[in-house]
Protein backbone atom coordinates (compact mmCIF):
# COMPACT_ATOMS: atom_id res chain seq x y z
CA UNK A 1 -9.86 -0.06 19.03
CA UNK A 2 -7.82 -2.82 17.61
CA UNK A 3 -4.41 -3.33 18.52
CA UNK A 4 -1.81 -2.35 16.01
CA UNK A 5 1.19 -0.14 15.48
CA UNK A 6 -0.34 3.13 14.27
CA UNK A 7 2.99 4.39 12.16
CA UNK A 8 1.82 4.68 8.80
CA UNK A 9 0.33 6.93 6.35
CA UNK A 10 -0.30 6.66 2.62
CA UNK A 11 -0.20 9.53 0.10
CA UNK A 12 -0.60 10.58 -3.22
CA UNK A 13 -0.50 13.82 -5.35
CA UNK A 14 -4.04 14.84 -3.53
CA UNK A 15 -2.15 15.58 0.02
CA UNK A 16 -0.34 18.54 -1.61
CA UNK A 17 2.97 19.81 0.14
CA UNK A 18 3.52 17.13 2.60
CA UNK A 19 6.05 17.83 5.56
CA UNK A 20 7.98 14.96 6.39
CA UNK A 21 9.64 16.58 8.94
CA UNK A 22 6.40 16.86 10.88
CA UNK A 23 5.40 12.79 10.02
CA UNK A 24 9.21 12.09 11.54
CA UNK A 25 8.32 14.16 14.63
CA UNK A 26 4.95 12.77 15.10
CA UNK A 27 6.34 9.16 15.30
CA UNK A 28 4.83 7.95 11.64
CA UNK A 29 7.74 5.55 10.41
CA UNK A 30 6.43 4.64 6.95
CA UNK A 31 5.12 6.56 4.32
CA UNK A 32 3.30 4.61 1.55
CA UNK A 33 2.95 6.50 -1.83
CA UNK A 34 1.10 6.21 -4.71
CA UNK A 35 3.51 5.92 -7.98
CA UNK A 36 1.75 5.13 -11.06
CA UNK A 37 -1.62 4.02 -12.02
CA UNK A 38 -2.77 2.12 -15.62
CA UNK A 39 -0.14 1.62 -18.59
CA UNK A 40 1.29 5.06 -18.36
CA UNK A 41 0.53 7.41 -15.55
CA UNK A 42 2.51 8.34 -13.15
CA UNK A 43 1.82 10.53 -9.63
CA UNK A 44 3.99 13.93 -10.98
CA UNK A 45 4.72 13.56 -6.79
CA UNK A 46 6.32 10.61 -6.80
CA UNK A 47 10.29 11.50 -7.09
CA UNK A 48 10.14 15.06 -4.72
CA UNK A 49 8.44 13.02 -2.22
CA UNK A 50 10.38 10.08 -2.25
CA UNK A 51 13.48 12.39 -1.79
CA UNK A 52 12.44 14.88 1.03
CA UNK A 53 10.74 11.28 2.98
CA UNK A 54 14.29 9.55 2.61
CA UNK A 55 15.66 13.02 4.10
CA UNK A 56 13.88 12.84 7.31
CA UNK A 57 14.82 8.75 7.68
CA UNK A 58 11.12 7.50 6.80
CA UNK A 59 10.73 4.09 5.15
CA UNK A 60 9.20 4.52 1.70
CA UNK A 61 6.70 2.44 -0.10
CA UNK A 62 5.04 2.53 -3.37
CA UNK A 63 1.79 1.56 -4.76
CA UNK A 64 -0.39 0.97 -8.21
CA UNK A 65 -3.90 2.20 -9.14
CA UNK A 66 -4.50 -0.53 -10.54
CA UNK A 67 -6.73 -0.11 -14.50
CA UNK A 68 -8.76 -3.21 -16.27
CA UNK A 69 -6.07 -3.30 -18.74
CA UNK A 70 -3.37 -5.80 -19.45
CA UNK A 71 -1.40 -6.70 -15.73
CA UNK A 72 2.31 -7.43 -16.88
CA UNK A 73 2.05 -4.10 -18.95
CA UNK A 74 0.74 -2.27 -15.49
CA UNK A 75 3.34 -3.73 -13.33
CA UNK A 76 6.25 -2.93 -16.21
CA UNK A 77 5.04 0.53 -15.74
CA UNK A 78 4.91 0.46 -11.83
CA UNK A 79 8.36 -0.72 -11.87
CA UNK A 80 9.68 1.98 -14.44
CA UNK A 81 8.35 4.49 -12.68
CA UNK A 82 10.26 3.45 -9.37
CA UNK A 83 13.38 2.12 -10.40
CA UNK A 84 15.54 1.06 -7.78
CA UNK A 85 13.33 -0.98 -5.71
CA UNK A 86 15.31 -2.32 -3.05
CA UNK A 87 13.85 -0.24 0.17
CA UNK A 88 10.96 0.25 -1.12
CA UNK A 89 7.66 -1.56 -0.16
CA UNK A 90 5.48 -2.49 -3.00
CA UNK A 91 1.97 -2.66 -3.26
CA UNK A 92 -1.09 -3.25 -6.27
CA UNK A 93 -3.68 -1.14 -4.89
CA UNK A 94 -7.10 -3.17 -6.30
CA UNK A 95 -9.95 -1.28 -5.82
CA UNK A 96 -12.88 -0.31 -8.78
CA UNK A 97 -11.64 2.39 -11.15
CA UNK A 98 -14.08 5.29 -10.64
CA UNK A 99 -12.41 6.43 -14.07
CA UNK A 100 -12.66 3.64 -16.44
CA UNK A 101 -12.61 -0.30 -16.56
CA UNK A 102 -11.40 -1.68 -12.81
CA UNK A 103 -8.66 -4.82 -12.83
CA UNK A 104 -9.90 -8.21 -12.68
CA UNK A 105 -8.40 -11.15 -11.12
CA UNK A 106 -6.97 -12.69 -13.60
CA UNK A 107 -5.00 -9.16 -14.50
CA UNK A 108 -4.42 -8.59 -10.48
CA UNK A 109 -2.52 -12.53 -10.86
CA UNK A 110 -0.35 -11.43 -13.89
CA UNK A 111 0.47 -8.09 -12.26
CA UNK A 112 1.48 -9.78 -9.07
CA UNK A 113 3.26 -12.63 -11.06
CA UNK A 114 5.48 -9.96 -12.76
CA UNK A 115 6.28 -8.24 -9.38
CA UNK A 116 7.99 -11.95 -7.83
CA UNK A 117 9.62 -12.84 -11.06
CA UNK A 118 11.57 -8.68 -11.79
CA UNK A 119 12.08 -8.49 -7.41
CA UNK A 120 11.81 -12.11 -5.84
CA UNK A 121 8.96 -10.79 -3.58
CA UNK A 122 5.58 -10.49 -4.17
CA UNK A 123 3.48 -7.12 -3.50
CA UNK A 124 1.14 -6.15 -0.90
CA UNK A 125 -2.52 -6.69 -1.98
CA UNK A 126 -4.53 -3.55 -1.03
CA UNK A 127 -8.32 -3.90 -1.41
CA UNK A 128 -11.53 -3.75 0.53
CA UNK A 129 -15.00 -4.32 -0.13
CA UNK A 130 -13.51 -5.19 -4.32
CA UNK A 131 -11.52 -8.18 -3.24
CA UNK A 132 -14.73 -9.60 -1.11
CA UNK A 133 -17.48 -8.80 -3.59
CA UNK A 134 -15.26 -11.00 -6.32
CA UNK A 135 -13.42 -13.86 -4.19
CA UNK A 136 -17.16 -14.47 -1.94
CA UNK A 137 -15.67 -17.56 -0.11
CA UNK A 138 -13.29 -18.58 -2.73
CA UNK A 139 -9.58 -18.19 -2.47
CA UNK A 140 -6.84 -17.60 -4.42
CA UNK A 141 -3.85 -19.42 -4.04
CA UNK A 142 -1.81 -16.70 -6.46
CA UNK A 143 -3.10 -13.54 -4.94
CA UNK A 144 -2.44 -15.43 -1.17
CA UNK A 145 0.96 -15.23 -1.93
CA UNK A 146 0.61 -11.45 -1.22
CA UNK A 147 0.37 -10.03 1.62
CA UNK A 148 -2.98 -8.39 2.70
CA UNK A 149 -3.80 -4.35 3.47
CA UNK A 150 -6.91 -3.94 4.25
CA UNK A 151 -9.11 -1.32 3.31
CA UNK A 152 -11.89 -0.86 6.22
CA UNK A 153 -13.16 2.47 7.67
CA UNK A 154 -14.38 0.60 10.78
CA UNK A 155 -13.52 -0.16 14.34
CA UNK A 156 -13.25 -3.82 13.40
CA UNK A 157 -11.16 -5.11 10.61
CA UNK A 158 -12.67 -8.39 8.65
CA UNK A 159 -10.74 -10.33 6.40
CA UNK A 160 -11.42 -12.34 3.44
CA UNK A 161 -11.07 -15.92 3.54
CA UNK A 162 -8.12 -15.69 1.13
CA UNK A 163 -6.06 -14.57 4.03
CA UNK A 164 -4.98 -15.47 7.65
CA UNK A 165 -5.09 -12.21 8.88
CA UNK A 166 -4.32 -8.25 7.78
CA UNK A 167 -0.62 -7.30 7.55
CA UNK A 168 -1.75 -3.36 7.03
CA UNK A 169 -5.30 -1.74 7.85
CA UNK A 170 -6.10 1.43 6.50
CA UNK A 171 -8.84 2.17 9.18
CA UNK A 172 -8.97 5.71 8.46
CA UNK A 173 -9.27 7.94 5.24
CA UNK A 174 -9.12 11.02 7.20
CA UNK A 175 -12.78 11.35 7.83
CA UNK A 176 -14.34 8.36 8.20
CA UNK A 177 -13.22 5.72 10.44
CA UNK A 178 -11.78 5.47 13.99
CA UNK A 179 -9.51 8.10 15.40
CA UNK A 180 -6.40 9.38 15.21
CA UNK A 181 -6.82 10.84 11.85
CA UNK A 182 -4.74 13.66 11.53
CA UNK A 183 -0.63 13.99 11.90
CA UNK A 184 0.21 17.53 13.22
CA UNK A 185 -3.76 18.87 11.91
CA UNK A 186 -3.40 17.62 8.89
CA UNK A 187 -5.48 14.93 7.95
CA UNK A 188 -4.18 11.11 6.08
CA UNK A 189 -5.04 7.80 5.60
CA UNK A 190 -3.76 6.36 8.49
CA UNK A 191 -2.62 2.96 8.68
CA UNK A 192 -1.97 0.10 11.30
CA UNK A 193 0.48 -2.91 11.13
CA UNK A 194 0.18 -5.70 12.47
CA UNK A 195 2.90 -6.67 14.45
CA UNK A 196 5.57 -4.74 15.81
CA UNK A 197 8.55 -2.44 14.99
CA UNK A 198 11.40 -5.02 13.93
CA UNK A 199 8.23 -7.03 12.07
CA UNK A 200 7.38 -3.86 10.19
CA UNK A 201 10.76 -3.26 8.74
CA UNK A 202 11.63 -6.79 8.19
CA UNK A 203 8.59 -6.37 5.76
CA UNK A 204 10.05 -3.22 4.28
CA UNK A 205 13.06 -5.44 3.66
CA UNK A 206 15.12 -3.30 6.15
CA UNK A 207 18.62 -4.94 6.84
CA UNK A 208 19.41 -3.71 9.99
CA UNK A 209 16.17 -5.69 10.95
CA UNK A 210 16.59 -8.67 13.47
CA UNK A 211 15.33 -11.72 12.58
């Protein structure tokens, strides 16, 4: 199994009644959730969670379902939809749209754009198979700027050429992939990062951080 702090999990309105209590005893330090996805909706999960993770001293992080639809209006929305941004880790989560039209790259660029020029930072860039079926061996100098979660249910993570290496692998969606999967029984995406524990909240934007 490849190396990695194995502290994360990402969420959405699908997990139900998560206890954060039980993540914060378990040893998970982040919790990644999903806020908004398209021009308008938003997870109805978002806030409650947000709230009771904060309670139990868990870093919080956000991402967007991304839509093929216009990219500054998506990431307006994303940002509405979390509002004060500060401590929270941001993320454009570009995968196909089983729903409707999926983002291209020229809407993932305009999304990210908007991100940098409302927070000074660009997102995290989660993607998978997507990113690699439309970059080949191509790069991106825009979308490089981001930094890279992987999406791999694998025991080895491979990167597109776009970027040096993975920041975050999702290696698990609860079922397939390597193991640990669950947190106290229940099962989550589960997520590495690579580095370690001052690296990981230095990313979050943490200031108690070292440098």
């Amino acid at each position: 199994m490849v190396a990695g702090l194995n502290v994360i999990v990402d969420i959405s309105h699908h997990n139900g009644n998560v206890r954060f209590d039980k993540l914060a005893e378990a040893g998970i330090v982040g919790v990644i959730q999903k806020a908004s996805q398209g021009q308008s909706n938003r997870d109805p999960t978002y806030d409650s969670n947000r709230s009771k993770a904060k309670d139990e001293g868990l870093l919080w992080g956000a991402y967007h379902f991304a839509t093929g639809s216009d990219g500054v209006r998506q990431a307006q929305h994303f940002l509405d939809v979390i509002g004060d941004f500060r401590d929270t880790l941001l993320v454009l989560d570009f995968e196909p749209n089983p729903t409707g039209p999926s983002m291209g790259l020229e809407e993932a660029r305009a999304f990210v754009t908007h991100i940098n020029d409302v927070t000074g930072r660009y997102p995290g860039f989660y993607s998978g198979h997507y990113i690699k079926q439309l970059l080949g061996t191509n790069k991106d100098a825009i979308l490089a700027e981001c930094w890279f979660w992987l999406a791999q249910y694998g025991p080895t993570p491979v990167v597109p050429l776009n970027w040096p290496t993975w920041t975050m692998w999702q290696y698990t969606d609860g079922a397939f992939g390597p193991e640990p999967h669950k947190v106290e029984g229940v099962r989550f995406d589960r997520d590495k990062f690579n580095g370690e524990l001052d690296q990981l909240k230095r990313l979050w934007g943490v200031e108690e951080a070292v440098a």
